[in-house]
Every structure is written in C-alpha cells, then in structure tokens.
C-alpha atoms as a PDB file:
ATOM      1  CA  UNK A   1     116.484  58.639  79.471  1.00  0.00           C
ATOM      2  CA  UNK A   2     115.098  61.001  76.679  1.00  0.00           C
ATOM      3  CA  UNK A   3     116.053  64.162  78.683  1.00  0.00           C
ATOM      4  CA  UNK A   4     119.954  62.285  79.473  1.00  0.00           C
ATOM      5  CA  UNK A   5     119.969  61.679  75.298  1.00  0.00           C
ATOM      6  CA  UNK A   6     119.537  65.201  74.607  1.00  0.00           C
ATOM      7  CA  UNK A   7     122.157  66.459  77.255  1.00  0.00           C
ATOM      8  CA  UNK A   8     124.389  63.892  75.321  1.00  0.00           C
ATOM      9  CA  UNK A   9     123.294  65.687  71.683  1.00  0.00           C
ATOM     10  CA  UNK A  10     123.846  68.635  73.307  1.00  0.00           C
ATOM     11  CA  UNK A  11     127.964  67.807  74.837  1.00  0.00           C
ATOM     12  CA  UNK A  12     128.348  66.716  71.366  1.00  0.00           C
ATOM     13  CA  UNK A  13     126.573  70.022  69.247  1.00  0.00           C
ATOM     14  CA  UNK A  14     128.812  72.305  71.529  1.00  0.00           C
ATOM     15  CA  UNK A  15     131.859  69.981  71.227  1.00  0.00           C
ATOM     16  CA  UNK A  16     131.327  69.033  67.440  1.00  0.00           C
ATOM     17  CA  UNK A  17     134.734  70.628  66.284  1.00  0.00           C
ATOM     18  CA  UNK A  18     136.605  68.221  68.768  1.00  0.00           C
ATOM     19  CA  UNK A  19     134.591  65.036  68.871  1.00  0.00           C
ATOM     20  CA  UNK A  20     133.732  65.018  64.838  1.00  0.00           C
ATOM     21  CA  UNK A  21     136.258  67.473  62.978  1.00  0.00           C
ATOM     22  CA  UNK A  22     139.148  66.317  64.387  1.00  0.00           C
ATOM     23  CA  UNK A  23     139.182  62.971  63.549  1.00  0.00           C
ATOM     24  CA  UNK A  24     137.648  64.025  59.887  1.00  0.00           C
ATOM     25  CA  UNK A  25     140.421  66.150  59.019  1.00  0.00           C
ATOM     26  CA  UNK A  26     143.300  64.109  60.663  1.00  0.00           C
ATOM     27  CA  UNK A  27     142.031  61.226  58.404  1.00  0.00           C
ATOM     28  CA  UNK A  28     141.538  63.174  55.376  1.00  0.00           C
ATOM     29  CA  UNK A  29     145.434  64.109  55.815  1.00  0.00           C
ATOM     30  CA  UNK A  30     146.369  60.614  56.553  1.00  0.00           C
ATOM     31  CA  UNK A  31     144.679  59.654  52.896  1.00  0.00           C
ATOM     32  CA  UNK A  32     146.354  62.952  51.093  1.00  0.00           C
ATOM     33  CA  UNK A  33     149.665  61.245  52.417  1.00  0.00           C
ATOM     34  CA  UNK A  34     149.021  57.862  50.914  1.00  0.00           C
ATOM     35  CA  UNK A  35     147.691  59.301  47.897  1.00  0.00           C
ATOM     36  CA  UNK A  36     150.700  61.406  47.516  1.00  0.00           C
ATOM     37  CA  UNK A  37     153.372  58.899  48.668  1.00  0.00           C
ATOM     38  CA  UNK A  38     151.815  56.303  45.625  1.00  0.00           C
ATOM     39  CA  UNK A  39     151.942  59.339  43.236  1.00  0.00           C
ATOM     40  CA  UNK A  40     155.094  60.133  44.346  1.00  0.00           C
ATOM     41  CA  UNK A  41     156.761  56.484  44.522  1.00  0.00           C
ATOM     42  CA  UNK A  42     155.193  56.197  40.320  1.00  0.00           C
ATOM     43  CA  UNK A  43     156.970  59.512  39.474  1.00  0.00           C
ATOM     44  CA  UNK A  44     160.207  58.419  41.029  1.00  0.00           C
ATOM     45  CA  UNK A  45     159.930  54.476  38.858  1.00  0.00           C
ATOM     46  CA  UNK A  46     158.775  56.158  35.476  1.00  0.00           C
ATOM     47  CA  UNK A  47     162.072  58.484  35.700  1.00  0.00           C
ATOM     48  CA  UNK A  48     164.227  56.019  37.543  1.00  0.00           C
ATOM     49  CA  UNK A  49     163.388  53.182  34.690  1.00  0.00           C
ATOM     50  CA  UNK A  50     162.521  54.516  32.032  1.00  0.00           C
ATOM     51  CA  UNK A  51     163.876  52.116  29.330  1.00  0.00           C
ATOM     52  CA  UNK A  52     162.525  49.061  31.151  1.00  0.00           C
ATOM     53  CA  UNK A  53     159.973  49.691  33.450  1.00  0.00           C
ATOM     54  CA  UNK A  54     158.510  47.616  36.330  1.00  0.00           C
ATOM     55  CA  UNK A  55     157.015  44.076  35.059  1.00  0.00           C
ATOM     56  CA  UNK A  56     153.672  44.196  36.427  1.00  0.00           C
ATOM     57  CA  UNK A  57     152.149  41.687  34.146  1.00  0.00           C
ATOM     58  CA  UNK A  58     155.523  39.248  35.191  1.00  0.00           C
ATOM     59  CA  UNK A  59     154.479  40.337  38.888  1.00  0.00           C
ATOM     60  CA  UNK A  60     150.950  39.450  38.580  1.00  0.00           C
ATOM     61  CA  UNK A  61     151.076  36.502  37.637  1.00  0.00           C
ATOM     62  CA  UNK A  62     153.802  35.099  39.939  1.00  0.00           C
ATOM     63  CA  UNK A  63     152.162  36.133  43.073  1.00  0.00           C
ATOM     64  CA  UNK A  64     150.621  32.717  44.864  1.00  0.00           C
ATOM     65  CA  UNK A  65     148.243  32.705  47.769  1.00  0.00           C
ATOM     66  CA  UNK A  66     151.181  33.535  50.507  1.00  0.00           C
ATOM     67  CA  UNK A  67     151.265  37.025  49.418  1.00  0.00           C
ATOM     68  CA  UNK A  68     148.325  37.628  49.005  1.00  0.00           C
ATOM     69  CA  UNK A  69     148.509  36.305  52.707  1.00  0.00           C
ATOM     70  CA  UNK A  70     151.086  38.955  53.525  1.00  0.00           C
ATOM     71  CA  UNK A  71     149.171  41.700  51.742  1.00  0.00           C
ATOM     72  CA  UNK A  72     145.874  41.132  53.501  1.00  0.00           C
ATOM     73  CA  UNK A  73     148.062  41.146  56.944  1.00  0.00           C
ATOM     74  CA  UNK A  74     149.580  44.431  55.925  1.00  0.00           C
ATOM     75  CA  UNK A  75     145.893  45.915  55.633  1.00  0.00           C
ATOM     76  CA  UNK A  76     145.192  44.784  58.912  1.00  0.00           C
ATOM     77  CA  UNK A  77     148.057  46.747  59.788  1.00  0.00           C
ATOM     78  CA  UNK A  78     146.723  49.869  58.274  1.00  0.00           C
ATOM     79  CA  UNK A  79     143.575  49.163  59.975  1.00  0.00           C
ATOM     80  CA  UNK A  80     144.882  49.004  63.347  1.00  0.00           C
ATOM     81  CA  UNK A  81     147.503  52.029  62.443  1.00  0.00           C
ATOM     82  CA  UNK A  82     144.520  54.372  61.083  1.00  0.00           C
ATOM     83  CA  UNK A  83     142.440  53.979  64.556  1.00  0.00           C
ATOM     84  CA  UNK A  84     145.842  54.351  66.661  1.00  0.00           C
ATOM     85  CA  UNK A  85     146.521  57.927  64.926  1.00  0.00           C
ATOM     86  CA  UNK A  86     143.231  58.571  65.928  1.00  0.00           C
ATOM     87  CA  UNK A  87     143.357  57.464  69.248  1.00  0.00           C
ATOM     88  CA  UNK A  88     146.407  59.958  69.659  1.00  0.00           C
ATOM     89  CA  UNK A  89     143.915  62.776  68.752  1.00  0.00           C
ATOM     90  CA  UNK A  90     141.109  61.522  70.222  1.00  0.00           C
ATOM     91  CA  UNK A  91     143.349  61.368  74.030  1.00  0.00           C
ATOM     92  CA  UNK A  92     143.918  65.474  73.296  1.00  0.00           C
ATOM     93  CA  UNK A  93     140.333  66.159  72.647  1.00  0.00           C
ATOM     94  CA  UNK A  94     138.822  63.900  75.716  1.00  0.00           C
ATOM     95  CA  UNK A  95     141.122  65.533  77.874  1.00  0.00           C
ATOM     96  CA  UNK A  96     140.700  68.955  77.305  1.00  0.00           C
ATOM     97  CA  UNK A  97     136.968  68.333  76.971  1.00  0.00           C
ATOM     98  CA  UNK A  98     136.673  66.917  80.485  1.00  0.00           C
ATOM     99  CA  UNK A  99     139.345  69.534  82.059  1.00  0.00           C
ATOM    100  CA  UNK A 100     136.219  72.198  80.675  1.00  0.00           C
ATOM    101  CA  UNK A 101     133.882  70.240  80.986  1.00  0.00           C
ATOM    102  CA  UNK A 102     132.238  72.060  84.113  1.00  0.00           C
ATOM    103  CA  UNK A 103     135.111  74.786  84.668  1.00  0.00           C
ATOM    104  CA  UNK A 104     134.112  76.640  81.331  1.00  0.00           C
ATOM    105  CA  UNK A 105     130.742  76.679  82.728  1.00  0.00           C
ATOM    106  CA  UNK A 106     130.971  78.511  85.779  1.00  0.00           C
ATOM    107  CA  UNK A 107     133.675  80.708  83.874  1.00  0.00           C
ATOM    108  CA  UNK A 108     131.087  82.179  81.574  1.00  0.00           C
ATOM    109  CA  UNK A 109     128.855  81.927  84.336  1.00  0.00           C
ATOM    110  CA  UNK A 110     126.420  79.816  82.063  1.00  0.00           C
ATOM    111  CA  UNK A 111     126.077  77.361  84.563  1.00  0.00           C
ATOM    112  CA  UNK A 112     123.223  79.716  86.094  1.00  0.00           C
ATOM    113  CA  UNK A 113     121.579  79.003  82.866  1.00  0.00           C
ATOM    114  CA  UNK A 114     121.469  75.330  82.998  1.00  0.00           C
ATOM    115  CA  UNK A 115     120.809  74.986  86.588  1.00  0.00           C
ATOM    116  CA  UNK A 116     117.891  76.627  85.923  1.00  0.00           C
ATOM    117  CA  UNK A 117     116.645  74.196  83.740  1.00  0.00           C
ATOM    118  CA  UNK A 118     114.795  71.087  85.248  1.00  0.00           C
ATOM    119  CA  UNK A 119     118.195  69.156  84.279  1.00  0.00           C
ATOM    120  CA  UNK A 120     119.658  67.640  87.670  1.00  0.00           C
ATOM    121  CA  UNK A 121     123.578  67.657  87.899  1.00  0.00           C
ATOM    122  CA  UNK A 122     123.441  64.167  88.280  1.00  0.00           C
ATOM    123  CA  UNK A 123     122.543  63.611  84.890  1.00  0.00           C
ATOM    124  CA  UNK A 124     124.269  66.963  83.565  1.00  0.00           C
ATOM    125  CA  UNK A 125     127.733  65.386  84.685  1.00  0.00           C
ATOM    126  CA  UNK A 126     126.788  61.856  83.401  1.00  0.00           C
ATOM    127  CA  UNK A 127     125.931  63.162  80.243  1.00  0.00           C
ATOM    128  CA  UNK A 128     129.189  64.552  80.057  1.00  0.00           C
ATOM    129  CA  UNK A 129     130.922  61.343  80.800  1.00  0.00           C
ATOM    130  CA  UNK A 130     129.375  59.307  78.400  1.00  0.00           C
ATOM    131  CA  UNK A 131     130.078  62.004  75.588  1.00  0.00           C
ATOM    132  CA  UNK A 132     133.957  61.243  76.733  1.00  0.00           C
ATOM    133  CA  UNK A 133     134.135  58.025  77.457  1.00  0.00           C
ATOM    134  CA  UNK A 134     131.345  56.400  74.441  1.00  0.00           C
ATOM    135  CA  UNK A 135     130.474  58.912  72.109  1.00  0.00           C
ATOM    136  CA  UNK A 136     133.878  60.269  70.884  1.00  0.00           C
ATOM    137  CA  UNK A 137     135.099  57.442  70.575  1.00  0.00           C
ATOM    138  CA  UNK A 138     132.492  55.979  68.696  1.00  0.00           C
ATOM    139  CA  UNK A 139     132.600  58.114  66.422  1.00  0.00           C
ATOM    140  CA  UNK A 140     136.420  58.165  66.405  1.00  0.00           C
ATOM    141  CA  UNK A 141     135.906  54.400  65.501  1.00  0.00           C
ATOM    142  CA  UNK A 142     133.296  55.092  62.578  1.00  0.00           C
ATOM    143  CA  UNK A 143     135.422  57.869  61.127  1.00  0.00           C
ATOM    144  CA  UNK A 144     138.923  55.205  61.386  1.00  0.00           C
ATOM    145  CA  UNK A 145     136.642  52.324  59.179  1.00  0.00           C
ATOM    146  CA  UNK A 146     135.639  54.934  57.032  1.00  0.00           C
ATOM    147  CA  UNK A 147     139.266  55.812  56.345  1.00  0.00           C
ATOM    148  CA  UNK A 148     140.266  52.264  56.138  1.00  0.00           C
ATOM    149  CA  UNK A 149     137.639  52.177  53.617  1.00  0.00           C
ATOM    150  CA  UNK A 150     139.164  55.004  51.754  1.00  0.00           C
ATOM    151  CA  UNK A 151     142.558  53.152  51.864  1.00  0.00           C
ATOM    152  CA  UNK A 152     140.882  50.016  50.329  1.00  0.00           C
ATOM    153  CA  UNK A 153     140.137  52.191  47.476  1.00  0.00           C
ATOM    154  CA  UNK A 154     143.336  54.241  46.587  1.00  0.00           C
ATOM    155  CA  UNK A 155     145.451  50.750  47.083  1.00  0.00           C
ATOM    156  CA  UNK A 156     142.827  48.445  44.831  1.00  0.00           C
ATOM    157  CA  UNK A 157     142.746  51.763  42.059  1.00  0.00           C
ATOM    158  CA  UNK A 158     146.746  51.157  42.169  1.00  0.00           C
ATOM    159  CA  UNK A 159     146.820  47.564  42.211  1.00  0.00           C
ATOM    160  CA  UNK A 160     144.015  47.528  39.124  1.00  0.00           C
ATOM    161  CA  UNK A 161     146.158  49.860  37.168  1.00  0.00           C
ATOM    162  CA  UNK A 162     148.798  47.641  36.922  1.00  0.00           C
ATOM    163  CA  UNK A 163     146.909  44.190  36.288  1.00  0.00           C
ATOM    164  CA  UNK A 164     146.988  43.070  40.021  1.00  0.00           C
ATOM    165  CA  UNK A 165     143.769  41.421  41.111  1.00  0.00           C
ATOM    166  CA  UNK A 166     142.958  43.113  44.493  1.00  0.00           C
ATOM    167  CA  UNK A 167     140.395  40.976  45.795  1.00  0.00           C
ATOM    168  CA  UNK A 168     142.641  37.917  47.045  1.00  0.00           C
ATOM    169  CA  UNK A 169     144.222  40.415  48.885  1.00  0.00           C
ATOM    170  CA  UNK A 170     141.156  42.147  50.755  1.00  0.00           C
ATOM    171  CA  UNK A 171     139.900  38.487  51.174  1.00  0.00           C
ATOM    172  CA  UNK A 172     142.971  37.544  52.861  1.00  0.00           C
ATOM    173  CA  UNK A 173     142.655  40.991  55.815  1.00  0.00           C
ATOM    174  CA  UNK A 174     139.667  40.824  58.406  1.00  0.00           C
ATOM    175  CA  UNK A 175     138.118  43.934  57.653  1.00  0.00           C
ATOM    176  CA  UNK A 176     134.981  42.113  59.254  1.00  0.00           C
ATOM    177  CA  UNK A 177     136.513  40.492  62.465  1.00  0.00           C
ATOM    178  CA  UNK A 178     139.230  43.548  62.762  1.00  0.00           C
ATOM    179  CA  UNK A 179     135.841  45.732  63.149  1.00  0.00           C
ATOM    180  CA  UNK A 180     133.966  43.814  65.467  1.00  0.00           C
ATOM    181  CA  UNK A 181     137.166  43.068  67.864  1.00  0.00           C
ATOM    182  CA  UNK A 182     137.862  47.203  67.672  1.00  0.00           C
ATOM    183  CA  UNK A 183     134.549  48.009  68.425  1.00  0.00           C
ATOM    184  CA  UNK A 184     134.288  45.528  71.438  1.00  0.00           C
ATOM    185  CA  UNK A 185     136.993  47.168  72.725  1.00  0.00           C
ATOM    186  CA  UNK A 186     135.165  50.591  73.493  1.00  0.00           C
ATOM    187  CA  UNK A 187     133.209  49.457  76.784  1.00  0.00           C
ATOM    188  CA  UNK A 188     136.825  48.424  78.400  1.00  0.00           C
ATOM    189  CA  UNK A 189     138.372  51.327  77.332  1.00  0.00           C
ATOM    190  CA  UNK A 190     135.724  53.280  78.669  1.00  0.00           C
ATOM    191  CA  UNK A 191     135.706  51.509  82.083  1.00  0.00           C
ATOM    192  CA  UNK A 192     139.855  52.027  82.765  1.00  0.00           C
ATOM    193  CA  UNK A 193     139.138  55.474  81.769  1.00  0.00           C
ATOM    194  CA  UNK A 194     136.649  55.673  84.838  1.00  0.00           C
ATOM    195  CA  UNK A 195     139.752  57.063  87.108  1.00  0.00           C
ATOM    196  CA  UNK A 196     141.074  59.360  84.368  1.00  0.00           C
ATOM    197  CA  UNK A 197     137.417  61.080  83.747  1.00  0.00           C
ATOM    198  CA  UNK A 198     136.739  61.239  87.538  1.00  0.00           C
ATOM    199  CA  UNK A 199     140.077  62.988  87.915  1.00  0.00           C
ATOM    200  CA  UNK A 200     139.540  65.431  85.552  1.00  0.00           C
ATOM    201  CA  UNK A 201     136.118  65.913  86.465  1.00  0.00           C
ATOM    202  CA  UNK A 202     136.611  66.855  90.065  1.00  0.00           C
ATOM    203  CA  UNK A 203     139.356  69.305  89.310  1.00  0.00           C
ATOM    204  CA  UNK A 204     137.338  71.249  86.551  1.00  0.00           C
ATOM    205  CA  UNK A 205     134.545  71.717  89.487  1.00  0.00           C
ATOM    206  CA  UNK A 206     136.817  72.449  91.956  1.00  0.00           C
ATOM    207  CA  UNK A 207     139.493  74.914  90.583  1.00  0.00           C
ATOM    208  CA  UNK A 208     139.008  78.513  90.837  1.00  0.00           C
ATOM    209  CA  UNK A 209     141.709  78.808  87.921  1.00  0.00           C
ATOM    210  CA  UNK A 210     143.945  76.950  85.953  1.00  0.00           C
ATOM    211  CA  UNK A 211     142.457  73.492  85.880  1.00  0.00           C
ATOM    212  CA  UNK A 212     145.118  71.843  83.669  1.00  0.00           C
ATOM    213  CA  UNK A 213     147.528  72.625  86.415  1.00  0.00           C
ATOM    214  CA  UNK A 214     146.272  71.348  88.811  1.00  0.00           C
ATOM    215  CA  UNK A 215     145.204  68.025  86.849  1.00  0.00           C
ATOM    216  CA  UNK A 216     148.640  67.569  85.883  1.00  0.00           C
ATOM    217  CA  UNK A 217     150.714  69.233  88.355  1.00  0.00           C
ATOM    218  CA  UNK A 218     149.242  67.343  91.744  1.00  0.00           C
ATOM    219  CA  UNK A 219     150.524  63.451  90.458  1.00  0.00           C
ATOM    220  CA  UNK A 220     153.987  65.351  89.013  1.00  0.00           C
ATOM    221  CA  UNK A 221     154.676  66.528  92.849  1.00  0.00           C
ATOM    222  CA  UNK A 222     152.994  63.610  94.108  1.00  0.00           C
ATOM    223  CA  UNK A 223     155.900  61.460  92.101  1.00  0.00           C
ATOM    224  CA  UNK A 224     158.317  63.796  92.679  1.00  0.00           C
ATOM    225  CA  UNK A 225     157.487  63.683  96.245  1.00  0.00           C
ATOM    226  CA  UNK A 226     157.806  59.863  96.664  1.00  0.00           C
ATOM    227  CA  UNK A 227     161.405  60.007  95.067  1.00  0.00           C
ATOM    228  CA  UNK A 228     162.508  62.082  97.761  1.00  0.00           C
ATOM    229  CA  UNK A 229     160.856  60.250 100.541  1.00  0.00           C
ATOM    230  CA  UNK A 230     162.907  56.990  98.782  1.00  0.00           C
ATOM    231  CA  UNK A 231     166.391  58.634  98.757  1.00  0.00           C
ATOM    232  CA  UNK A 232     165.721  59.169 102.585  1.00  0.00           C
ATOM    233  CA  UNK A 233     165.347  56.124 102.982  1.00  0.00           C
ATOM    234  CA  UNK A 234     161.605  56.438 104.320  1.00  0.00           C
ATOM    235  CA  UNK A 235     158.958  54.221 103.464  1.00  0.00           C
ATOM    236  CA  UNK A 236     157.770  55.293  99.870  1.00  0.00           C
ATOM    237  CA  UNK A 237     156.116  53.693  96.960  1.00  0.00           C
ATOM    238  CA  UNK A 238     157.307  51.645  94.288  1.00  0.00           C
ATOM    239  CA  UNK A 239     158.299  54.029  92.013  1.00  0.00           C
ATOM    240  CA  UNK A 240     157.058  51.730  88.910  1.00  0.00           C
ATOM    241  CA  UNK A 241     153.912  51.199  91.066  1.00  0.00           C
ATOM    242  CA  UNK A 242     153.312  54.755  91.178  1.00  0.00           C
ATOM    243  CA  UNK A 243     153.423  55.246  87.725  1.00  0.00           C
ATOM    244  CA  UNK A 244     151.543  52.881  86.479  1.00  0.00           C
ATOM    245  CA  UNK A 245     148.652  51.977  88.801  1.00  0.00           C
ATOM    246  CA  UNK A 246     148.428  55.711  90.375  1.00  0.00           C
ATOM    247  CA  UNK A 247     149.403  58.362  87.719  1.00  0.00           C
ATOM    248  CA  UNK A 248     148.843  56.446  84.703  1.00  0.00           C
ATOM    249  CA  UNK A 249     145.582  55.791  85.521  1.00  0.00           C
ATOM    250  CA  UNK A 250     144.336  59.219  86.508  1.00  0.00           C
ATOM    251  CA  UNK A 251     145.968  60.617  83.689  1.00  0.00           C
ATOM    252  CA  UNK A 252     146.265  58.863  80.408  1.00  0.00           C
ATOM    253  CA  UNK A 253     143.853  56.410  81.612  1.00  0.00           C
ATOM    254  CA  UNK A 254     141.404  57.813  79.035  1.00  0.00           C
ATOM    255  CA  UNK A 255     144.001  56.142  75.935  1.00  0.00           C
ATOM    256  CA  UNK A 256     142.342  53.808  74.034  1.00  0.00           C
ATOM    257  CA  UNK A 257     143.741  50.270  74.310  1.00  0.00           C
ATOM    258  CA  UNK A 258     146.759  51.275  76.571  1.00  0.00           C
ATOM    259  CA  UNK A 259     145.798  48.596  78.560  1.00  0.00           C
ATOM    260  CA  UNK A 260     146.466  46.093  76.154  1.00  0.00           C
ATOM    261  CA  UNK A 261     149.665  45.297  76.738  1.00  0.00           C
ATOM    262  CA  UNK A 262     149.088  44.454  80.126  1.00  0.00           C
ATOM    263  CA  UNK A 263     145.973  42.439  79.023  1.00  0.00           C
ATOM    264  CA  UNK A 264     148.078  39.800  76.698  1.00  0.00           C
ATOM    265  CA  UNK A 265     151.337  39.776  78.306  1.00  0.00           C
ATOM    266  CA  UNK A 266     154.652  40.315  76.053  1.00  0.00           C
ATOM    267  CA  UNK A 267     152.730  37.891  73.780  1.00  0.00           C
ATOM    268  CA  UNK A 268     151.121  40.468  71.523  1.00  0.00           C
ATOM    269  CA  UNK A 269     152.559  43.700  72.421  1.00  0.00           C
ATOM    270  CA  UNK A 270     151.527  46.517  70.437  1.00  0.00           C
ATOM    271  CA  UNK A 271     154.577  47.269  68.947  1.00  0.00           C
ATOM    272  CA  UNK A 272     154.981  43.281  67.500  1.00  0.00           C
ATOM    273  CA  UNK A 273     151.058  44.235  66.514  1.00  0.00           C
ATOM    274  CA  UNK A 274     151.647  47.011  63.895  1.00  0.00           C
ATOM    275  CA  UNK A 275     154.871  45.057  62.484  1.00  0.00           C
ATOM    276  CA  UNK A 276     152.460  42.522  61.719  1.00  0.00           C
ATOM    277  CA  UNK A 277     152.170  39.909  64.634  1.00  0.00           C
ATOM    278  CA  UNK A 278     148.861  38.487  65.268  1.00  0.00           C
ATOM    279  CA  UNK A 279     147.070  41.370  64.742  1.00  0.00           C
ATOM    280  CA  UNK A 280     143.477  39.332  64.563  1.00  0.00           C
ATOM    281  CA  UNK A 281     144.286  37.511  68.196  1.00  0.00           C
ATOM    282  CA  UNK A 282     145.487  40.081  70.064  1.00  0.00           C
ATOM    283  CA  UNK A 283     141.858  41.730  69.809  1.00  0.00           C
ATOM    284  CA  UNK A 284     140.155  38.906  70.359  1.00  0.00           C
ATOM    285  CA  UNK A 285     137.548  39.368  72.859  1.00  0.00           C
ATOM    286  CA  UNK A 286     138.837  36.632  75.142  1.00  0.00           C
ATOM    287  CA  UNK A 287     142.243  38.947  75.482  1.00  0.00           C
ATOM    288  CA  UNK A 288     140.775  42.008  75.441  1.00  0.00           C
ATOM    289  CA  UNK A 289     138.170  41.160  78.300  1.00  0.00           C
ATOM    290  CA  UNK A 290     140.830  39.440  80.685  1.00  0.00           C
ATOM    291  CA  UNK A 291     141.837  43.099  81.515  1.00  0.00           C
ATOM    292  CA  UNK A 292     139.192  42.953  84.153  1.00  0.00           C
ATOM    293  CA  UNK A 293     140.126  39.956  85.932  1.00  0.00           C
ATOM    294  CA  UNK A 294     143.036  42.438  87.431  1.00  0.00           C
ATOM    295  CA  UNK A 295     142.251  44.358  90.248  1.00  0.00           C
ATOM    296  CA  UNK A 296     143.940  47.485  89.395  1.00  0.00           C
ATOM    297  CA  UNK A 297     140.855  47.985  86.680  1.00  0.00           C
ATOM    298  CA  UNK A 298     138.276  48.026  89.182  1.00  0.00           C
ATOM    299  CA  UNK A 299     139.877  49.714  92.238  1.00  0.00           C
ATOM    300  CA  UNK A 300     140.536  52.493  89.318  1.00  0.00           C
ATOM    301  CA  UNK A 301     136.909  52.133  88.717  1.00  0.00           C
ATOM    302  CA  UNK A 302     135.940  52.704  91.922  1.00  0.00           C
ATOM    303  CA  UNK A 303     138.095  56.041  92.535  1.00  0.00           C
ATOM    304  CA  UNK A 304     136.954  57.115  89.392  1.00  0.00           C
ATOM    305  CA  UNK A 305     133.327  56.652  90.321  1.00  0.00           C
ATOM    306  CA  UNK A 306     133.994  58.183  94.078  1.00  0.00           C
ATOM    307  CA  UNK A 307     135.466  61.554  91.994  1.00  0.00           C
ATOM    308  CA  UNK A 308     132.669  61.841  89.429  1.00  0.00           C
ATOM    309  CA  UNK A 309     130.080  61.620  92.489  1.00  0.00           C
ATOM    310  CA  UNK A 310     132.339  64.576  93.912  1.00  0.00           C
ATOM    311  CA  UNK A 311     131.960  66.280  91.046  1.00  0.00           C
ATOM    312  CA  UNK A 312     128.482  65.751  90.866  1.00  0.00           C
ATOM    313  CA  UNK A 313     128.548  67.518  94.464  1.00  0.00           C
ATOM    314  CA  UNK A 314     130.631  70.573  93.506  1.00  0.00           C
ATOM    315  CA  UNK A 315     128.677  71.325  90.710  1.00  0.00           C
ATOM    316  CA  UNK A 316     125.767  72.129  93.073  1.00  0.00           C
ATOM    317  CA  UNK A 317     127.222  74.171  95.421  1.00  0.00           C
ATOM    318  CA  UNK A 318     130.446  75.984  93.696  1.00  0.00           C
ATOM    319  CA  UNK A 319     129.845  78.109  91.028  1.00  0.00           C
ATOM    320  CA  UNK A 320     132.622  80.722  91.205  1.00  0.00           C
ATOM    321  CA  UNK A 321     135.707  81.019  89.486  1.00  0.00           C
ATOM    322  CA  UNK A 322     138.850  83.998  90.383  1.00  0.00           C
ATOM    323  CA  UNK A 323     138.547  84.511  86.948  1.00  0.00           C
END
C-alpha cells in the first residue's frame, strides 16, 4: 500500500498542471468574472441614477426571512454551478490523462525505466486509475469549496457595503450539507466511470499511434454502423440504447454526476437543479446511491474492470509504438 501511494504521488507530480492548475486557474477566472460583473453592475447604477440612487437602507430593512430564503437557495446554486464548470474541465483533463496514460510511456520509451523498477503493472495501472477516477476529482472538489468560499466573500463584502446583513442569507444555503452530499458523490462517479477508464486504458496500451482515434473513432463507426444495419431492415440496436448504455458509457462515462438524471427521474433534473429546484434533495445520498440498483452501472463496471485487466496485460508484453 505504501509503494501503490507513491505511484499515486507520482501520476499526480507528473500530471500536476492538469489535475491541480486547471481547476485553480479556471476558478480564479470564474471569481475575476463575479468580481468584475459587481464592479461593473455599481458603475452602470452610480451613472444610471445619479440624482437618486438605489435605497439600500429602504431595502434592508424590508427584506423578511423569505428572501433571505431565496438568497441562501441562490448560493446553493452557485455552489452546485462552481463544481459543474469544473467538472467540464475536469472531463478534458481525465480523458486525455488516461488516453496517455500508458501510450506516452512506451512513446518515450520510459516504460523500460519503470519496468525496471520492482513496481508490478498491476499496481502501475491501478495507480493510474485511482489518480483519474479519486484523486482529480478530489481535488477538483476541494478547489470548487474553496471557490465557493471565495464567492461567500466578494457577495457578503457587497452586501456589507450597502447595510445588508449577510448572515441570514449564508444561514439560509447548506454550505455544510451541499458539501457532504457533493463529496459522497465521488465513489459513484468513480464506479460509472469504471467502463470509460477501462476503455481508454486498453486503447492507450494497445495503439501503435493515434490513441484518441481510435478511442473515439471505434463507437462513432460502431453507431454509424448500427444505423445502416436499421435502414436495411436487419436486426440492429436501439439506437437510444446504443447511445446511452454502450457509447455513453465508454466515453463520457468519466462526467461527474451525468448519471444523475437517470438516478432521480425527471423529478430533479439538472437543469430544474441550477434554476433553483431542490438543489439539497436531489444530492441526497438516498438519490444519489439508487444509481446502483440499475444494472447498466454494474454490467459497465464489469467491462470496465475486464479492459483495465487487459490493459494490465498489454502493458507487460507491448512496448512499441510506430512512432
């Protein structure tokens, strides 16, 4: 377990620009924005009124608990918003990590290097998979909450500078449950990203060249395939069936919380989630967890297990690359 921790430190030292920066610097441009957008929106009311003004003090003093209601929904909202950016970004890195993952190896011919270390590829390609599948987006997670943190700041600076009490407001959000449902959330995510990882895996230890098309290019044919077989009137898959338990899964299988929506039903949908509906429920752990009473989340963990252990295989027997 000590030597599989340091093969984890060590996906994440040669990876650090991906798996830490990224999400840094995307949140860091996400707070510029909101710092700029208030500045902005104050610039625009000083010139617009400048005879009257805004009434904060007549504002402050008629809000009652509903808004503050309303308000400590719409940071929920941010909350939720802030970690789906990053989940955007986090999808690019994972995937490109994993495509490399063992292709860049035998590229630079390092992986002569490492195998002769006292590392076995077992735990060399396991490392790799928990890096994906654990550690970015752990840290993805930490660096969101820190950003949501940020936000608390810049909005309660605002809402101080023109005589509005914050707190009711940050009482009324659940910052606290909002950040233990998220963070439940990672060991699902990880598991229906089992097929996605796998997929990715076996094709960056199997392809002499050109990994990504491969990856991507074998379920494109594969669907493009099945249409034609359909028109002929030959027996075919469901076209929606294809998409969604076959290709979705060994692609974008490694988005965080895609799955919801199949979870909790129309009741809950993402979209009705960042407009404000039930944002608390819909990550509650009895919803998130029902995604594995379906069986498409562990046949996909299963294939994804079965391609990982091929992987694993590859890696000790093909080292060579046309390139």
């Amino acid at each position: 377990m000590n030597t599989f921790g340091w093969l984890v430190k060590r996906e994440y030292w040669e990876n650090k620009g991906g798996f830490y920066w990224t999400p840094i610097w995307i949140s860091v441009a996400m707070l510029s924005i909101t710092l700029l957008g208030i500045i902005s929106a104050e610039v625009f009311t000083s010139r617009v009124s400048i005879n009257s003004g805004i009434p904060w003090g007549q504002i402050a003093e008629r809000l009652n608990s509903g808004d503050f209601v309303h308000a400590g929904t719409a940071l929920d909202v941010a909350y939720v918003a802030l970690a789906a950016v990053l989940c955007i970004a986090l999808f690019w890195v994972v995937f490109f990590y994993l495509l490399g993952a063992l292709y860049d190896d035998r590229r630079d011919r390092s992986v002569l290097f490492w195998k002769s270390l006292p590392v076995s590829d077992s735990s060399t390609v396991l490392s790799k998979v928990a890096a994906a599948l654990l550690l970015a987006p752990l840290i993805a997670f930490a660096v969101a909450t820190l950003a949501y943190v940020g936000v608390l700041v810049i909005v309660s600076i605002w809402a101080v500078l023109h005589g509005i009490n914050p707190l009711p407001a940050i009482g009324a959000s659940h910052t606290v449950g909002l950040f233990w449902r998220l963070l439940l959330t990672i060991p699902v995510d990880a598991m229906v990203a089992l097929p996605t990882a796998g997929w990715l895996l076996f094709w960056s230890a199997y392809a002499r060249s050109k990994p990504f098309l491969w990856a991507v290019l074998v379920p494109l044919f594969a669907w493009i395939a099945n249409g034609w077989i359909g028109l002929m009137g030959l027996p075919s898959f469901d076209r929606d069936f294809l998409f969604k338990e076959i290709i979705a899964r060994l692609l974008f299988g490694i988005v965080p919380g895609w799955w919801l929506d199949e979870s909790i039903g129309e009741r809950g949908r993402m979209r009705d989630v960042l407009r404000g509906d039930d944002v608390v429920s819909t990550f509650d752990p009895s919803n998130v967890y029902a995604i594995l009473a379906t069986p498409g989340v562990w046949v996909g963990a299963v294939v994804g297990i079965i391609l990982i252990a091929v992987a694993i295989w590859l890696r000790r027997s093909r080292i060579e690359t046309s390139t």
